[in-house]
C-alpha atoms as a PDB file:
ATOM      1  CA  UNK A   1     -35.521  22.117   6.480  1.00  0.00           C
ATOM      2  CA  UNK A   2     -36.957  18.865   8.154  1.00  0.00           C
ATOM      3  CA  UNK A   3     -40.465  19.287  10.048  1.00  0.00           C
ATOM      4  CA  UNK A   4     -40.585  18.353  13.571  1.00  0.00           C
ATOM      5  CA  UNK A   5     -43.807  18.109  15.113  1.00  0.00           C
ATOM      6  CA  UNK A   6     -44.690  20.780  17.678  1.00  0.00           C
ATOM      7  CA  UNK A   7     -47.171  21.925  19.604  1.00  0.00           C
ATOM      8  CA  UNK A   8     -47.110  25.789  19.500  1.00  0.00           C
ATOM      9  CA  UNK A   9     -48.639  28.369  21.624  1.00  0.00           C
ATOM     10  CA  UNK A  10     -51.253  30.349  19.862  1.00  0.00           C
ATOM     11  CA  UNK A  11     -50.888  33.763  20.058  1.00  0.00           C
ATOM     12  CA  UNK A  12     -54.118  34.577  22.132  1.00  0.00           C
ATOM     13  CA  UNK A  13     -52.618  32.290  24.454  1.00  0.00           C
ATOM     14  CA  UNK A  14     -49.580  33.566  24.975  1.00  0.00           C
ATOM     15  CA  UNK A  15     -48.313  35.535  28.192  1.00  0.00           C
ATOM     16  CA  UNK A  16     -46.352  38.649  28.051  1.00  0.00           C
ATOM     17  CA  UNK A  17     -42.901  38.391  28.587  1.00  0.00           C
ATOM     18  CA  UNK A  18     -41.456  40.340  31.337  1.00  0.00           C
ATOM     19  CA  UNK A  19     -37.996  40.072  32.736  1.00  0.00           C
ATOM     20  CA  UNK A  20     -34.533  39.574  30.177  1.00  0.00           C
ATOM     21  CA  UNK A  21     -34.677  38.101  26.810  1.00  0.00           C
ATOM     22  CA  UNK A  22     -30.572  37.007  25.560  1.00  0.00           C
ATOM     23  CA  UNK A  23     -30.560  37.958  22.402  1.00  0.00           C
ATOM     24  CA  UNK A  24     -28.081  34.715  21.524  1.00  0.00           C
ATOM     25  CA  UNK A  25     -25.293  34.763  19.883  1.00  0.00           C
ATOM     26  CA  UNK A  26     -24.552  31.723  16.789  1.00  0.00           C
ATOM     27  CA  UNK A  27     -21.632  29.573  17.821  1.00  0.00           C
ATOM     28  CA  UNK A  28     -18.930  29.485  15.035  1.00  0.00           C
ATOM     29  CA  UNK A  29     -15.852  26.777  14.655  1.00  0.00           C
ATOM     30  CA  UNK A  30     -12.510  28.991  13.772  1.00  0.00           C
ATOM     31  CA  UNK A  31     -13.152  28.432   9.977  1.00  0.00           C
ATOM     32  CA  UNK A  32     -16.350  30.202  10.377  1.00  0.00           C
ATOM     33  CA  UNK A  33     -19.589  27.128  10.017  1.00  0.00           C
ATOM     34  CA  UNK A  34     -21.944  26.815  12.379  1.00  0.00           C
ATOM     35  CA  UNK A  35     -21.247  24.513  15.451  1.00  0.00           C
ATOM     36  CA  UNK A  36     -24.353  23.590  17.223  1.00  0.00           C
ATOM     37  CA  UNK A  37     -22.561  21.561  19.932  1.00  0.00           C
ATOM     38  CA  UNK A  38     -22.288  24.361  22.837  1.00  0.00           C
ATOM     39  CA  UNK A  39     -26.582  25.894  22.550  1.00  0.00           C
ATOM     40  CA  UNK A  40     -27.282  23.109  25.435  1.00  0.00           C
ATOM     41  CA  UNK A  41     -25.013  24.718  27.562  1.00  0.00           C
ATOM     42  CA  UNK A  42     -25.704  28.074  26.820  1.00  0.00           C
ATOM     43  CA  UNK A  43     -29.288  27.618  27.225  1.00  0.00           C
ATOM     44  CA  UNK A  44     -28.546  25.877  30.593  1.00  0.00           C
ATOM     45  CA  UNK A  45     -26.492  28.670  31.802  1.00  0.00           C
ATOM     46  CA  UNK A  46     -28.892  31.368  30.473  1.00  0.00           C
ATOM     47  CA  UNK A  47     -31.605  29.972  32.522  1.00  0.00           C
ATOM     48  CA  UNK A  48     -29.365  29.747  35.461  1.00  0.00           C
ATOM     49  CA  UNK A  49     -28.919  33.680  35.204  1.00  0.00           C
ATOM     50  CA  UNK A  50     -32.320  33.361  35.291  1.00  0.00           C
ATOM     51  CA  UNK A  51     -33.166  35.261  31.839  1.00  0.00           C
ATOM     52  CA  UNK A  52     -37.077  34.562  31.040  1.00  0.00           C
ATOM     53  CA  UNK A  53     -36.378  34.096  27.136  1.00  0.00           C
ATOM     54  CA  UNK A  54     -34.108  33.703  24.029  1.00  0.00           C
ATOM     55  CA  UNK A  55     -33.941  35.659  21.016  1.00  0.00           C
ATOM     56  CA  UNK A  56     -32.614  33.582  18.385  1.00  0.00           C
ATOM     57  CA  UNK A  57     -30.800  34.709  15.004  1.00  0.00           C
ATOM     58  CA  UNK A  58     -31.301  38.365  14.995  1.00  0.00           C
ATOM     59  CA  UNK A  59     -28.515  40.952  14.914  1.00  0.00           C
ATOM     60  CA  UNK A  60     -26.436  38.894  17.799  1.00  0.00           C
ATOM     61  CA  UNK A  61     -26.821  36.111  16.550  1.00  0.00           C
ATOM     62  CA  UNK A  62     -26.124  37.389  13.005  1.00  0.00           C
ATOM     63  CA  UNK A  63     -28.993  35.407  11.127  1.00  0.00           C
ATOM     64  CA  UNK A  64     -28.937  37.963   7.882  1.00  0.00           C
ATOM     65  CA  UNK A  65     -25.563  36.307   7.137  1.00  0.00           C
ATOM     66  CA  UNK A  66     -26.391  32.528   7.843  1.00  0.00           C
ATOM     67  CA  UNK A  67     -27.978  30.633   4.838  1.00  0.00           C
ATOM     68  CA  UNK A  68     -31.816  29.129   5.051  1.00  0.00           C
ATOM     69  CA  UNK A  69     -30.797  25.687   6.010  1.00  0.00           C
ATOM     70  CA  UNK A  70     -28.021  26.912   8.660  1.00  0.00           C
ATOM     71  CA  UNK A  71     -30.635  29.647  10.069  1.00  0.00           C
ATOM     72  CA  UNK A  72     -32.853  26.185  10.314  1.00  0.00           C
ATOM     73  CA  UNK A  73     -30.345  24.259  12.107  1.00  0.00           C
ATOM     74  CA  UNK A  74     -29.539  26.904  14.798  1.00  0.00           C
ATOM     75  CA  UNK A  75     -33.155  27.689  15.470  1.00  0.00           C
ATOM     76  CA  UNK A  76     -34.225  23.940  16.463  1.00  0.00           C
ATOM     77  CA  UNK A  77     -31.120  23.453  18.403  1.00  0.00           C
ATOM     78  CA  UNK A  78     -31.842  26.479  20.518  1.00  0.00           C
ATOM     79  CA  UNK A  79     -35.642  25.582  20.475  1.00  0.00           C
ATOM     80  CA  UNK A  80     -35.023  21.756  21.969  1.00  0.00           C
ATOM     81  CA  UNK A  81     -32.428  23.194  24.384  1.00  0.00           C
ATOM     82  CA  UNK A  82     -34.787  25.554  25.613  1.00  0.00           C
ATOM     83  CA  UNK A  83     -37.786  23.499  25.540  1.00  0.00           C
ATOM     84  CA  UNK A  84     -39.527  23.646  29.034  1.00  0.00           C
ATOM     85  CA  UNK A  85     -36.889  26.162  30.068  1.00  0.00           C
ATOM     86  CA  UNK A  86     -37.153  29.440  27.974  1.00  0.00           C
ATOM     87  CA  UNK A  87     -39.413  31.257  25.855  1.00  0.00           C
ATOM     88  CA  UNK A  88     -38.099  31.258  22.310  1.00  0.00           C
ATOM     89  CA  UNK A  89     -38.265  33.591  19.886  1.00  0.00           C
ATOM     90  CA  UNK A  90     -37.015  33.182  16.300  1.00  0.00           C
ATOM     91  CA  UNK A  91     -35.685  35.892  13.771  1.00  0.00           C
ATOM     92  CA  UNK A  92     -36.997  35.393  10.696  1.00  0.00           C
ATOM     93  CA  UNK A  93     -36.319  38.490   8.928  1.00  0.00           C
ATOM     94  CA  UNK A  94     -35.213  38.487   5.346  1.00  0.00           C
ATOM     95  CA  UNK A  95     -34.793  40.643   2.008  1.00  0.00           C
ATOM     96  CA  UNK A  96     -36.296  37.950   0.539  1.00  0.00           C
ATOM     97  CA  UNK A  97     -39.848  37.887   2.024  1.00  0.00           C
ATOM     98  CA  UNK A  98     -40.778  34.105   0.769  1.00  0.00           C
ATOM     99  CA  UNK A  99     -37.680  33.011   2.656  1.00  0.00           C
ATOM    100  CA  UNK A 100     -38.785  35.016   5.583  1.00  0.00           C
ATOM    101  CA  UNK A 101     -42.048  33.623   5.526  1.00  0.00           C
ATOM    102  CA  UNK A 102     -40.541  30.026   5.008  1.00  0.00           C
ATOM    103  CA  UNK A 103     -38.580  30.625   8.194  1.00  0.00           C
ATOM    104  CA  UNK A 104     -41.548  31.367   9.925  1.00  0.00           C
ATOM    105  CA  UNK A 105     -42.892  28.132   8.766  1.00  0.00           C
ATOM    106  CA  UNK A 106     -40.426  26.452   9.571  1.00  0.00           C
ATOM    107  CA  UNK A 107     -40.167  28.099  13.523  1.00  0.00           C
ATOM    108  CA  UNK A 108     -44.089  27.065  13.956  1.00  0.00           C
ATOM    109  CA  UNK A 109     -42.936  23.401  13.350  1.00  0.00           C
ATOM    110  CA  UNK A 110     -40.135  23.153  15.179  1.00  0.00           C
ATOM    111  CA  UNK A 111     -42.135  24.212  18.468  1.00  0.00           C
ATOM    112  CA  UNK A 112     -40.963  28.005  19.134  1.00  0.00           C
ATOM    113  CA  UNK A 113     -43.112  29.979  21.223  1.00  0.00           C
ATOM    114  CA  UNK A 114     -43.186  33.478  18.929  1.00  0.00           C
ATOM    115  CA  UNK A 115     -40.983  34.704  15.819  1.00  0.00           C
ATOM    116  CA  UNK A 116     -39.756  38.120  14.909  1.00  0.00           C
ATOM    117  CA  UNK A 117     -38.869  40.402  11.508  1.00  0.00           C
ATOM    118  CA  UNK A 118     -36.719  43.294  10.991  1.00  0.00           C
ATOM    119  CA  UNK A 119     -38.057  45.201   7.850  1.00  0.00           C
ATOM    120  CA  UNK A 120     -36.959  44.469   4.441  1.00  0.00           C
ATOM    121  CA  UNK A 121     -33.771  46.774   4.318  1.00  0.00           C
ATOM    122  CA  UNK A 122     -32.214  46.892   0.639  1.00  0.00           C
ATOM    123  CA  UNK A 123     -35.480  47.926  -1.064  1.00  0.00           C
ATOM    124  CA  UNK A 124     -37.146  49.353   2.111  1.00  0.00           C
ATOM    125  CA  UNK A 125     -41.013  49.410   2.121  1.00  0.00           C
ATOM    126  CA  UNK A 126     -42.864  52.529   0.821  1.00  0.00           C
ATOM    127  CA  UNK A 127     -44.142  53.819   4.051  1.00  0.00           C
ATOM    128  CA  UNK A 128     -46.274  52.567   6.953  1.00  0.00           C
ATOM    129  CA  UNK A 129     -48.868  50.834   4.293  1.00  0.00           C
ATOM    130  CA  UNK A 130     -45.787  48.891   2.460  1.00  0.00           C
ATOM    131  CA  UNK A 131     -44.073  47.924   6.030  1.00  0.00           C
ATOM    132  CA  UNK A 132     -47.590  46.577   7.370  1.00  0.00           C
ATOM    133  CA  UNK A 133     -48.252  44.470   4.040  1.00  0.00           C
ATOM    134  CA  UNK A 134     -44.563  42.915   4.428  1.00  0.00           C
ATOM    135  CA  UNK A 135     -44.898  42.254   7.600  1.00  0.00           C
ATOM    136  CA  UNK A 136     -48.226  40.283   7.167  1.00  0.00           C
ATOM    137  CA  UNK A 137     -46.840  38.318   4.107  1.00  0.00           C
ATOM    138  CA  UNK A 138     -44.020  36.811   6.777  1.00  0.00           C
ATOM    139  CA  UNK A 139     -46.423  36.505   9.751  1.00  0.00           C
ATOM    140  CA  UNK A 140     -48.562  34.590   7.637  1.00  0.00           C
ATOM    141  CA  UNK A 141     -46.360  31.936   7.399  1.00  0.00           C
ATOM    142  CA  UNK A 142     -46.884  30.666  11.120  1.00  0.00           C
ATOM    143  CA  UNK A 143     -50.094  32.418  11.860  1.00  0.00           C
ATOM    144  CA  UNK A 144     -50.611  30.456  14.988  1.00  0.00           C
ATOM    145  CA  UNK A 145     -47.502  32.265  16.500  1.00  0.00           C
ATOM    146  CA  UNK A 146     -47.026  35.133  18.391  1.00  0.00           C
ATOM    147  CA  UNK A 147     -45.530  38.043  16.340  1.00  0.00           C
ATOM    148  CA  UNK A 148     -43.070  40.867  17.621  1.00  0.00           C
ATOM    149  CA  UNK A 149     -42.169  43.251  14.780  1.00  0.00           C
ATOM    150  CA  UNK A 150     -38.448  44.194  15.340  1.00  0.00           C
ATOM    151  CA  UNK A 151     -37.873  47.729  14.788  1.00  0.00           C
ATOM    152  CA  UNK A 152     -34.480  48.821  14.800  1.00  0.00           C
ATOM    153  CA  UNK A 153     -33.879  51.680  12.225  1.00  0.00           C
ATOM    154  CA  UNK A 154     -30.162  52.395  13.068  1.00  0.00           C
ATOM    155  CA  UNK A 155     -29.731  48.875  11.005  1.00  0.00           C
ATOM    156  CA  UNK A 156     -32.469  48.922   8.274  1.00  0.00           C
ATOM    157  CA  UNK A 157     -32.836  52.399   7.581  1.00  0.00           C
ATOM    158  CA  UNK A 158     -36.259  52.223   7.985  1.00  0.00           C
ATOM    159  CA  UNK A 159     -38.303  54.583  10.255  1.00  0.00           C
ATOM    160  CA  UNK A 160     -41.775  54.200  11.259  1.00  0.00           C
ATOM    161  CA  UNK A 161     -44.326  55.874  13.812  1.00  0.00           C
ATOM    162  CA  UNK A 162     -44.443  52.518  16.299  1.00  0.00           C
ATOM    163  CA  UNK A 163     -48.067  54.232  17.283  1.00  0.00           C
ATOM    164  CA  UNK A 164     -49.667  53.798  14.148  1.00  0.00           C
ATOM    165  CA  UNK A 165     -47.966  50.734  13.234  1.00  0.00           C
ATOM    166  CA  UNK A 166     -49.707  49.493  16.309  1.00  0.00           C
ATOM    167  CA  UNK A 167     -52.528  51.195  15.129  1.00  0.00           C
ATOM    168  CA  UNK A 168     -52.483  49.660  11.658  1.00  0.00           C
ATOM    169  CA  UNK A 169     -51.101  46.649  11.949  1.00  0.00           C
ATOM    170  CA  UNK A 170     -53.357  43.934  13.761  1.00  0.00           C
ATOM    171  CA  UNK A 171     -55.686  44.496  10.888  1.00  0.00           C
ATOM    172  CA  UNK A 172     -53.384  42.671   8.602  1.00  0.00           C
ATOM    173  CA  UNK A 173     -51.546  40.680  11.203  1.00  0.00           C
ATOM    174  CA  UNK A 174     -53.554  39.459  13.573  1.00  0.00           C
ATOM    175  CA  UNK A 175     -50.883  37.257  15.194  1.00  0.00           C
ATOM    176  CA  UNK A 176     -49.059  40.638  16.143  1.00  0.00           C
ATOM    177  CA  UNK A 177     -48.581  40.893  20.055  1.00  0.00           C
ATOM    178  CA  UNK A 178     -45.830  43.375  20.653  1.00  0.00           C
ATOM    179  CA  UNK A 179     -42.680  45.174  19.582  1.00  0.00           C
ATOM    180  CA  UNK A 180     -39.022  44.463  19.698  1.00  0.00           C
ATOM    181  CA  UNK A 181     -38.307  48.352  20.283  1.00  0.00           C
ATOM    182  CA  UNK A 182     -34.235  48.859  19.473  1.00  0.00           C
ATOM    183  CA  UNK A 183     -33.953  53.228  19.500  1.00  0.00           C
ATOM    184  CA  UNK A 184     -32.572  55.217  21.582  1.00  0.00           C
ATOM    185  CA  UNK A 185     -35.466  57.054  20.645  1.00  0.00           C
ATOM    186  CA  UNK A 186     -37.732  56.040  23.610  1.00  0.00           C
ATOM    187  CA  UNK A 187     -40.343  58.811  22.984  1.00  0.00           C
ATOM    188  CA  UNK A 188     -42.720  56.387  21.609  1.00  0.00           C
ATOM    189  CA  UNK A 189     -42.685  54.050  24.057  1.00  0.00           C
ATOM    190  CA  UNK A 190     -45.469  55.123  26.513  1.00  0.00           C
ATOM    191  CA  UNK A 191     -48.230  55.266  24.280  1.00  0.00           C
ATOM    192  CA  UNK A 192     -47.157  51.996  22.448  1.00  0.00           C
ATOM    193  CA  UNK A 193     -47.577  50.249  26.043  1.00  0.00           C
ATOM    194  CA  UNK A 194     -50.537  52.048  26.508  1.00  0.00           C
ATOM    195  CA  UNK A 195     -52.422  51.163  23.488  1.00  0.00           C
ATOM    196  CA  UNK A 196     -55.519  49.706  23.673  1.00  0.00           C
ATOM    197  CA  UNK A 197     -55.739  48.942  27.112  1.00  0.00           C
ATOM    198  CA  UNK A 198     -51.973  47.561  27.701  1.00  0.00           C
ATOM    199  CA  UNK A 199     -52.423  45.089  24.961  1.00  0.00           C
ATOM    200  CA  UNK A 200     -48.975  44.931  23.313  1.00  0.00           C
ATOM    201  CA  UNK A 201     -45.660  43.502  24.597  1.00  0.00           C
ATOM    202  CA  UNK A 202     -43.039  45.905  24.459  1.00  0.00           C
ATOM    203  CA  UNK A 203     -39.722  44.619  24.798  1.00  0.00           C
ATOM    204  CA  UNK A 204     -36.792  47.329  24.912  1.00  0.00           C
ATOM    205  CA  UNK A 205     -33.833  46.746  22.907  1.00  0.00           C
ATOM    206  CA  UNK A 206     -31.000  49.048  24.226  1.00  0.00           C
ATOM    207  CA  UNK A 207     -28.999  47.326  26.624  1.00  0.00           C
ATOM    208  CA  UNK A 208     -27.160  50.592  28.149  1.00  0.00           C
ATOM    209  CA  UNK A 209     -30.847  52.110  28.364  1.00  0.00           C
ATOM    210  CA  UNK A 210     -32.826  49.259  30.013  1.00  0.00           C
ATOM    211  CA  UNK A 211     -33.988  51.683  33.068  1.00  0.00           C
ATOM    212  CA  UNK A 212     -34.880  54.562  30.353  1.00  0.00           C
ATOM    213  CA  UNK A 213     -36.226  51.425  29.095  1.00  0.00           C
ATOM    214  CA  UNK A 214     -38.575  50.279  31.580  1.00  0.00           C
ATOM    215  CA  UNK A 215     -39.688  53.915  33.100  1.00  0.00           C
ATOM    216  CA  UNK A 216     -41.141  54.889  29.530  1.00  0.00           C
ATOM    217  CA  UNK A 217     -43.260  51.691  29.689  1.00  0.00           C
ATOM    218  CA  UNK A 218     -41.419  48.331  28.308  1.00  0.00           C
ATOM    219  CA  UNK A 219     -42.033  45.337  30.201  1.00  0.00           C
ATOM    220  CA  UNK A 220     -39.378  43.178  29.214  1.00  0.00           C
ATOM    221  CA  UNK A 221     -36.151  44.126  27.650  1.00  0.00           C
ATOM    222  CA  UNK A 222     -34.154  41.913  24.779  1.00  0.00           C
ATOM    223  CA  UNK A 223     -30.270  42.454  24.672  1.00  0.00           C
ATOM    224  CA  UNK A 224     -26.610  41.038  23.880  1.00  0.00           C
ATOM    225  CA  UNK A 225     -25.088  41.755  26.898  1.00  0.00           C
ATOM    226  CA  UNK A 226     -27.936  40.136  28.915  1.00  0.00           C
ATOM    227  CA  UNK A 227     -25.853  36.801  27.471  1.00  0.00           C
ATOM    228  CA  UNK A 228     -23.153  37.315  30.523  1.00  0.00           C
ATOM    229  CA  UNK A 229     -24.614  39.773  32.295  1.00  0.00           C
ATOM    230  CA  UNK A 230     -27.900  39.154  33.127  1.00  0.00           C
ATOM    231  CA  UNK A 231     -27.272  39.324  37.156  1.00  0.00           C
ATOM    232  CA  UNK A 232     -26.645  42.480  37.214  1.00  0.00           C
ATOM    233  CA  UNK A 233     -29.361  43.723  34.949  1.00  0.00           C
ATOM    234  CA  UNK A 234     -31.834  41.493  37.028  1.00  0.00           C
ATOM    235  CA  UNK A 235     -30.610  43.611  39.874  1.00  0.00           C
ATOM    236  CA  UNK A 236     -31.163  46.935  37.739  1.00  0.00           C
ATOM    237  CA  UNK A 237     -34.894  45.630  37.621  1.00  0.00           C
ATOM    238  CA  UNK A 238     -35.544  44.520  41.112  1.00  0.00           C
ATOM    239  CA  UNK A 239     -34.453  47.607  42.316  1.00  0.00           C
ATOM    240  CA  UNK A 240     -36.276  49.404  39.796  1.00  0.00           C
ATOM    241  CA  UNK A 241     -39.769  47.982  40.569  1.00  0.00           C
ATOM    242  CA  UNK A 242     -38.511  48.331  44.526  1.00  0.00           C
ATOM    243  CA  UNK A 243     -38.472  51.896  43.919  1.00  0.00           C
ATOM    244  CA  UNK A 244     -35.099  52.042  44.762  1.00  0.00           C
ATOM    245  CA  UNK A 245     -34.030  54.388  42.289  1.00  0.00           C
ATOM    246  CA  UNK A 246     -30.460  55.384  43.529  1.00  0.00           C
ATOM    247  CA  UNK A 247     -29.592  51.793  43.035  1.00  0.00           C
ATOM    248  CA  UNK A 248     -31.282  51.183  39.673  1.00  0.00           C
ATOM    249  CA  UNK A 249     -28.877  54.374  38.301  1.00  0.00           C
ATOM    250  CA  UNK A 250     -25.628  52.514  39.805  1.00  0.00           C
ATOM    251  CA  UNK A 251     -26.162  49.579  38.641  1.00  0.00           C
ATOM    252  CA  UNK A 252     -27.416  50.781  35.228  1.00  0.00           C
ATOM    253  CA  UNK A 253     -24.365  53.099  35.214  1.00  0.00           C
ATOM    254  CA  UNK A 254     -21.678  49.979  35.803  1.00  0.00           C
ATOM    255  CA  UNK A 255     -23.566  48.382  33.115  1.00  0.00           C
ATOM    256  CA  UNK A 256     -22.725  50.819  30.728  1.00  0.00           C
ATOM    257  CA  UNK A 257     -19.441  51.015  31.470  1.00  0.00           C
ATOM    258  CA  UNK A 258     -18.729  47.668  31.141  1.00  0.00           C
ATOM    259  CA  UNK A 259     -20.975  47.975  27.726  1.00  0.00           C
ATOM    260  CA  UNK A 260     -18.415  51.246  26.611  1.00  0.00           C
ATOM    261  CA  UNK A 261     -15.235  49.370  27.673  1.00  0.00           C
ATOM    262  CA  UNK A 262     -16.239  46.476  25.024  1.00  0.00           C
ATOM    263  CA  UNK A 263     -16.899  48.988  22.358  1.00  0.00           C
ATOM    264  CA  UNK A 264     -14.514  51.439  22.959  1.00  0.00           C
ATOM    265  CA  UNK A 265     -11.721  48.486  23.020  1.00  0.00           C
ATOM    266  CA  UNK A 266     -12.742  45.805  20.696  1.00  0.00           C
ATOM    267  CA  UNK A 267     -16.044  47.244  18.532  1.00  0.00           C
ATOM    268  CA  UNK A 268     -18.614  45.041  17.863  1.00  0.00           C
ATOM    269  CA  UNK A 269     -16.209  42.217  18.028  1.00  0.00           C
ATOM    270  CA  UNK A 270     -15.770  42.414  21.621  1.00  0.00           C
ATOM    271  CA  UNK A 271     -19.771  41.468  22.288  1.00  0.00           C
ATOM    272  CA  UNK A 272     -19.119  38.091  21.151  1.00  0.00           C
ATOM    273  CA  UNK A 273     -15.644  37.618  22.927  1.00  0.00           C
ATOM    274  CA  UNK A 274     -17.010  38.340  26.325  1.00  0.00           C
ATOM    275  CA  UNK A 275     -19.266  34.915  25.752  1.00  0.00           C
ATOM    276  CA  UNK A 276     -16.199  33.069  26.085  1.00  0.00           C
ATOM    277  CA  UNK A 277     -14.828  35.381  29.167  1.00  0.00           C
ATOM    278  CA  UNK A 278     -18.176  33.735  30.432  1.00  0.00           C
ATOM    279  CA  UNK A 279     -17.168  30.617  30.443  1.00  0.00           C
ATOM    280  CA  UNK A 280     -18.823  29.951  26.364  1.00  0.00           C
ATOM    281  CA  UNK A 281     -16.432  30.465  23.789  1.00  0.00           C
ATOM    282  CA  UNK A 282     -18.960  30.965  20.699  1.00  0.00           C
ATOM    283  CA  UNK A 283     -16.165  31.629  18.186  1.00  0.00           C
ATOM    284  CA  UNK A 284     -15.749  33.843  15.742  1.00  0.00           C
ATOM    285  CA  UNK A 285     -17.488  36.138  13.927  1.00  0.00           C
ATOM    286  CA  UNK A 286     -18.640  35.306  10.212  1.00  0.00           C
ATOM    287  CA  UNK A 287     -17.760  38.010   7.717  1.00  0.00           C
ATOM    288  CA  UNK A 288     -18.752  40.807   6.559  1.00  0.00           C
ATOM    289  CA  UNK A 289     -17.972  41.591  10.458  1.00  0.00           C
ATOM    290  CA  UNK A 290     -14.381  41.732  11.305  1.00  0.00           C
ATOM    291  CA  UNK A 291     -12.604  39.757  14.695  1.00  0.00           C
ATOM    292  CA  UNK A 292     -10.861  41.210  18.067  1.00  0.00           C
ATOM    293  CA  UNK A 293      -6.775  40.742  17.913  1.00  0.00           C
ATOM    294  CA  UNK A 294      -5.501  39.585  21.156  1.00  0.00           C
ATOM    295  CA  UNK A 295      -4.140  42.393  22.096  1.00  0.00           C
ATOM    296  CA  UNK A 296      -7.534  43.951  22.429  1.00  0.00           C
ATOM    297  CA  UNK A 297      -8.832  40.954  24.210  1.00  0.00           C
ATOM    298  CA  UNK A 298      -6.415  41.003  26.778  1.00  0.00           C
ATOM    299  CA  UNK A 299      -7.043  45.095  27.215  1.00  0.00           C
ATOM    300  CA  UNK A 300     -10.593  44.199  27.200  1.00  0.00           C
ATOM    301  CA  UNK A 301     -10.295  41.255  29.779  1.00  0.00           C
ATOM    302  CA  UNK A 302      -8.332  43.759  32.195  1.00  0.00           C
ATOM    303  CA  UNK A 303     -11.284  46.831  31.776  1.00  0.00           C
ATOM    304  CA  UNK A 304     -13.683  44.582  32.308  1.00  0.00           C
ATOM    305  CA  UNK A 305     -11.702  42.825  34.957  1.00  0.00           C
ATOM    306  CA  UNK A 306     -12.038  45.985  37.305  1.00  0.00           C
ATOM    307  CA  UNK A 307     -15.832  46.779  36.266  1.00  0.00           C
ATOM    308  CA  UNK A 308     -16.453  43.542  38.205  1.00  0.00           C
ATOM    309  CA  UNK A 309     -17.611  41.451  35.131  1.00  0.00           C
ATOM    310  CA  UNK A 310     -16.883  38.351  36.308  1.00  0.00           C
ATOM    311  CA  UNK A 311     -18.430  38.500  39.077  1.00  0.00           C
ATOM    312  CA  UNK A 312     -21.815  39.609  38.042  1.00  0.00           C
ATOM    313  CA  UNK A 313     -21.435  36.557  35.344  1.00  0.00           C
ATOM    314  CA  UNK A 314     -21.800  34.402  37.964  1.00  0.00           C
ATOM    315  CA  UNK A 315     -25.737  32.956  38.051  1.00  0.00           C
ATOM    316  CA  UNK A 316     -26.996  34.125  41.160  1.00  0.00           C
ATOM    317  CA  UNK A 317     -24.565  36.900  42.036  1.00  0.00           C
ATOM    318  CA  UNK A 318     -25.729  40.004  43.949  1.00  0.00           C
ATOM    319  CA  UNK A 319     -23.292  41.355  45.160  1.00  0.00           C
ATOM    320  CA  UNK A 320     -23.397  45.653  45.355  1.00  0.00           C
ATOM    321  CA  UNK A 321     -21.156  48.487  43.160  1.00  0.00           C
END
């Protein structure tokens, strides 16, 4: 992994984020390697959409099934294409907790602005006291960066009280400034903002949820589809602090639709496939996960067609459901 010099935030330093974080998807050629030539553009028409931040190499971007050096590669192309544009956030979570930390390392050096870990999911930590000491092994490794711990239990298995973790935690990792929070499970969410005077970050991770999201407390809100839709979710949130309510539920409402016609028609595939109805064809997906056929694509593209997808794709549309 080659060392670039950087100049990273320290975590005291760093603002909340508030506003959509892209969890970004990791461009593929058709024989399934990396291919690093379309991040610039992404990046440029992610800020365009005017999404605050990047989340790079988590479950989107399907980091647990790149190797060290191509998790390396990705994360300083999306940190120099985002430099002066977006907050970054790398993904550093790994079984192996010396490669996690390594990646952390290695994010501090390249010049990202705060890293992330999902828990160590094949032998899971022994309760809140073994999920705390993992955590602060990886932190460790860039302890000048902001932390968000990335708890998403449908995908690791492992559950934790978010409270105490909050609780617990800074003790050991001092760097830690908020939560990744992916559960539809939201009941923890207004006493983790809460805490300690507002002192955590809490960024929501359920894309069909965002306005459950943001009226239990979460500031921000990290999420796939916020890739090629972040117009309309933008909308969701300016009507939302507007107080006008009726509109935040119709626009959260065609969101999920459009988020139930890509699941319901494609599976998981179909997340990545809407990039390139977007206009940013990131490929294919890498085994273990499987692809779209084209049949399903072109049932997709119709669904999504007459949920007005390509409209609110556009940056700066605003137009009304």
């Amino acid at each position: 992994m080659a060392r670039l010099e950087s100049t990273p935030m320290a975590y005291h330093e760093f603002p909340k984020i508030k506003g959509l974080v892209a969890a970004t998807f990791t461009p593929l050629h058709p024989d399934g390697n990396v291919d690093l030539d379309p991040i610039p553009a992404i990046v440029d028409y992610l800020a365009r959409c005017d999404v605050k931040g990047i989340f790079v190499l988590g479950s989107t971007g399907e980091g647990i099934s790149m190797t060290l050096d191509e998790r390396a590669a990705v994360a300083e192309s999306y940190v120099e294409a985002a430099r002066g544009k977006l907050t970054t956030i790398i993904h550093v979570g790994d079984n192996a907790l010396r490669d996690a930390q390594q990646l952390a390392s290695h994010a501090s050096s390249i010049g990202a602005n705060a890293i992330s870990m999902v828990a160590p999911n094949y032998f899971k930590p022994e309760g809140l006291d073994g999920l705390v000491a993992s955590v602060a092994e990886v932190a460790a490794g860039a302890p000048d960066l902001p932390f968000y711990y990335y708890h998403i239990p449908a995908m690791t298995g492992v559950e934790a009280d978010m409270v105490r973790f909050l609780e617990v935690a800074p003790r050991s990792v001092p760097n830690l400034v908020g939560l990744k929070m992916t559960d539809s499970d939201v009941s923890m969410l207004p006493e983790c903002a809460a805490m300690d005077e507002g002192r955590f970050n809490i960024l929501f991770g359920r894309d069909e949820m965002l306005l459950a999201g943001m009226s239990m407390g979460a500031e921000g809100a990290v999420g796939t589809t916020y890739n090629y839709l972040a117009p309309l979710y933008n909308a969701i949130i300016m009507a939302f602090e507007g107080g006008d309510r009726e509109k935040a539920l119709r626009l959260q409402k065609r969101a999920s639709a459009m988020i139930r016609a890509i699941i319901q028609t494609c599976g998981r595939p179909g997340l990545k496939a809407c990039m390139a109805f977007a206009g940013h064809d990131c490929g294919p997906q890498r085994l273990p996960l499987g692809q779209a056929s084209r049949g399903m694509l072109g049932e997709l593209r119709e669904k999504l067609d007459g949920l007005g997808f390509f409209q609110w794709s556009q940056p700066g549309y605003q137009g009304e459901v």
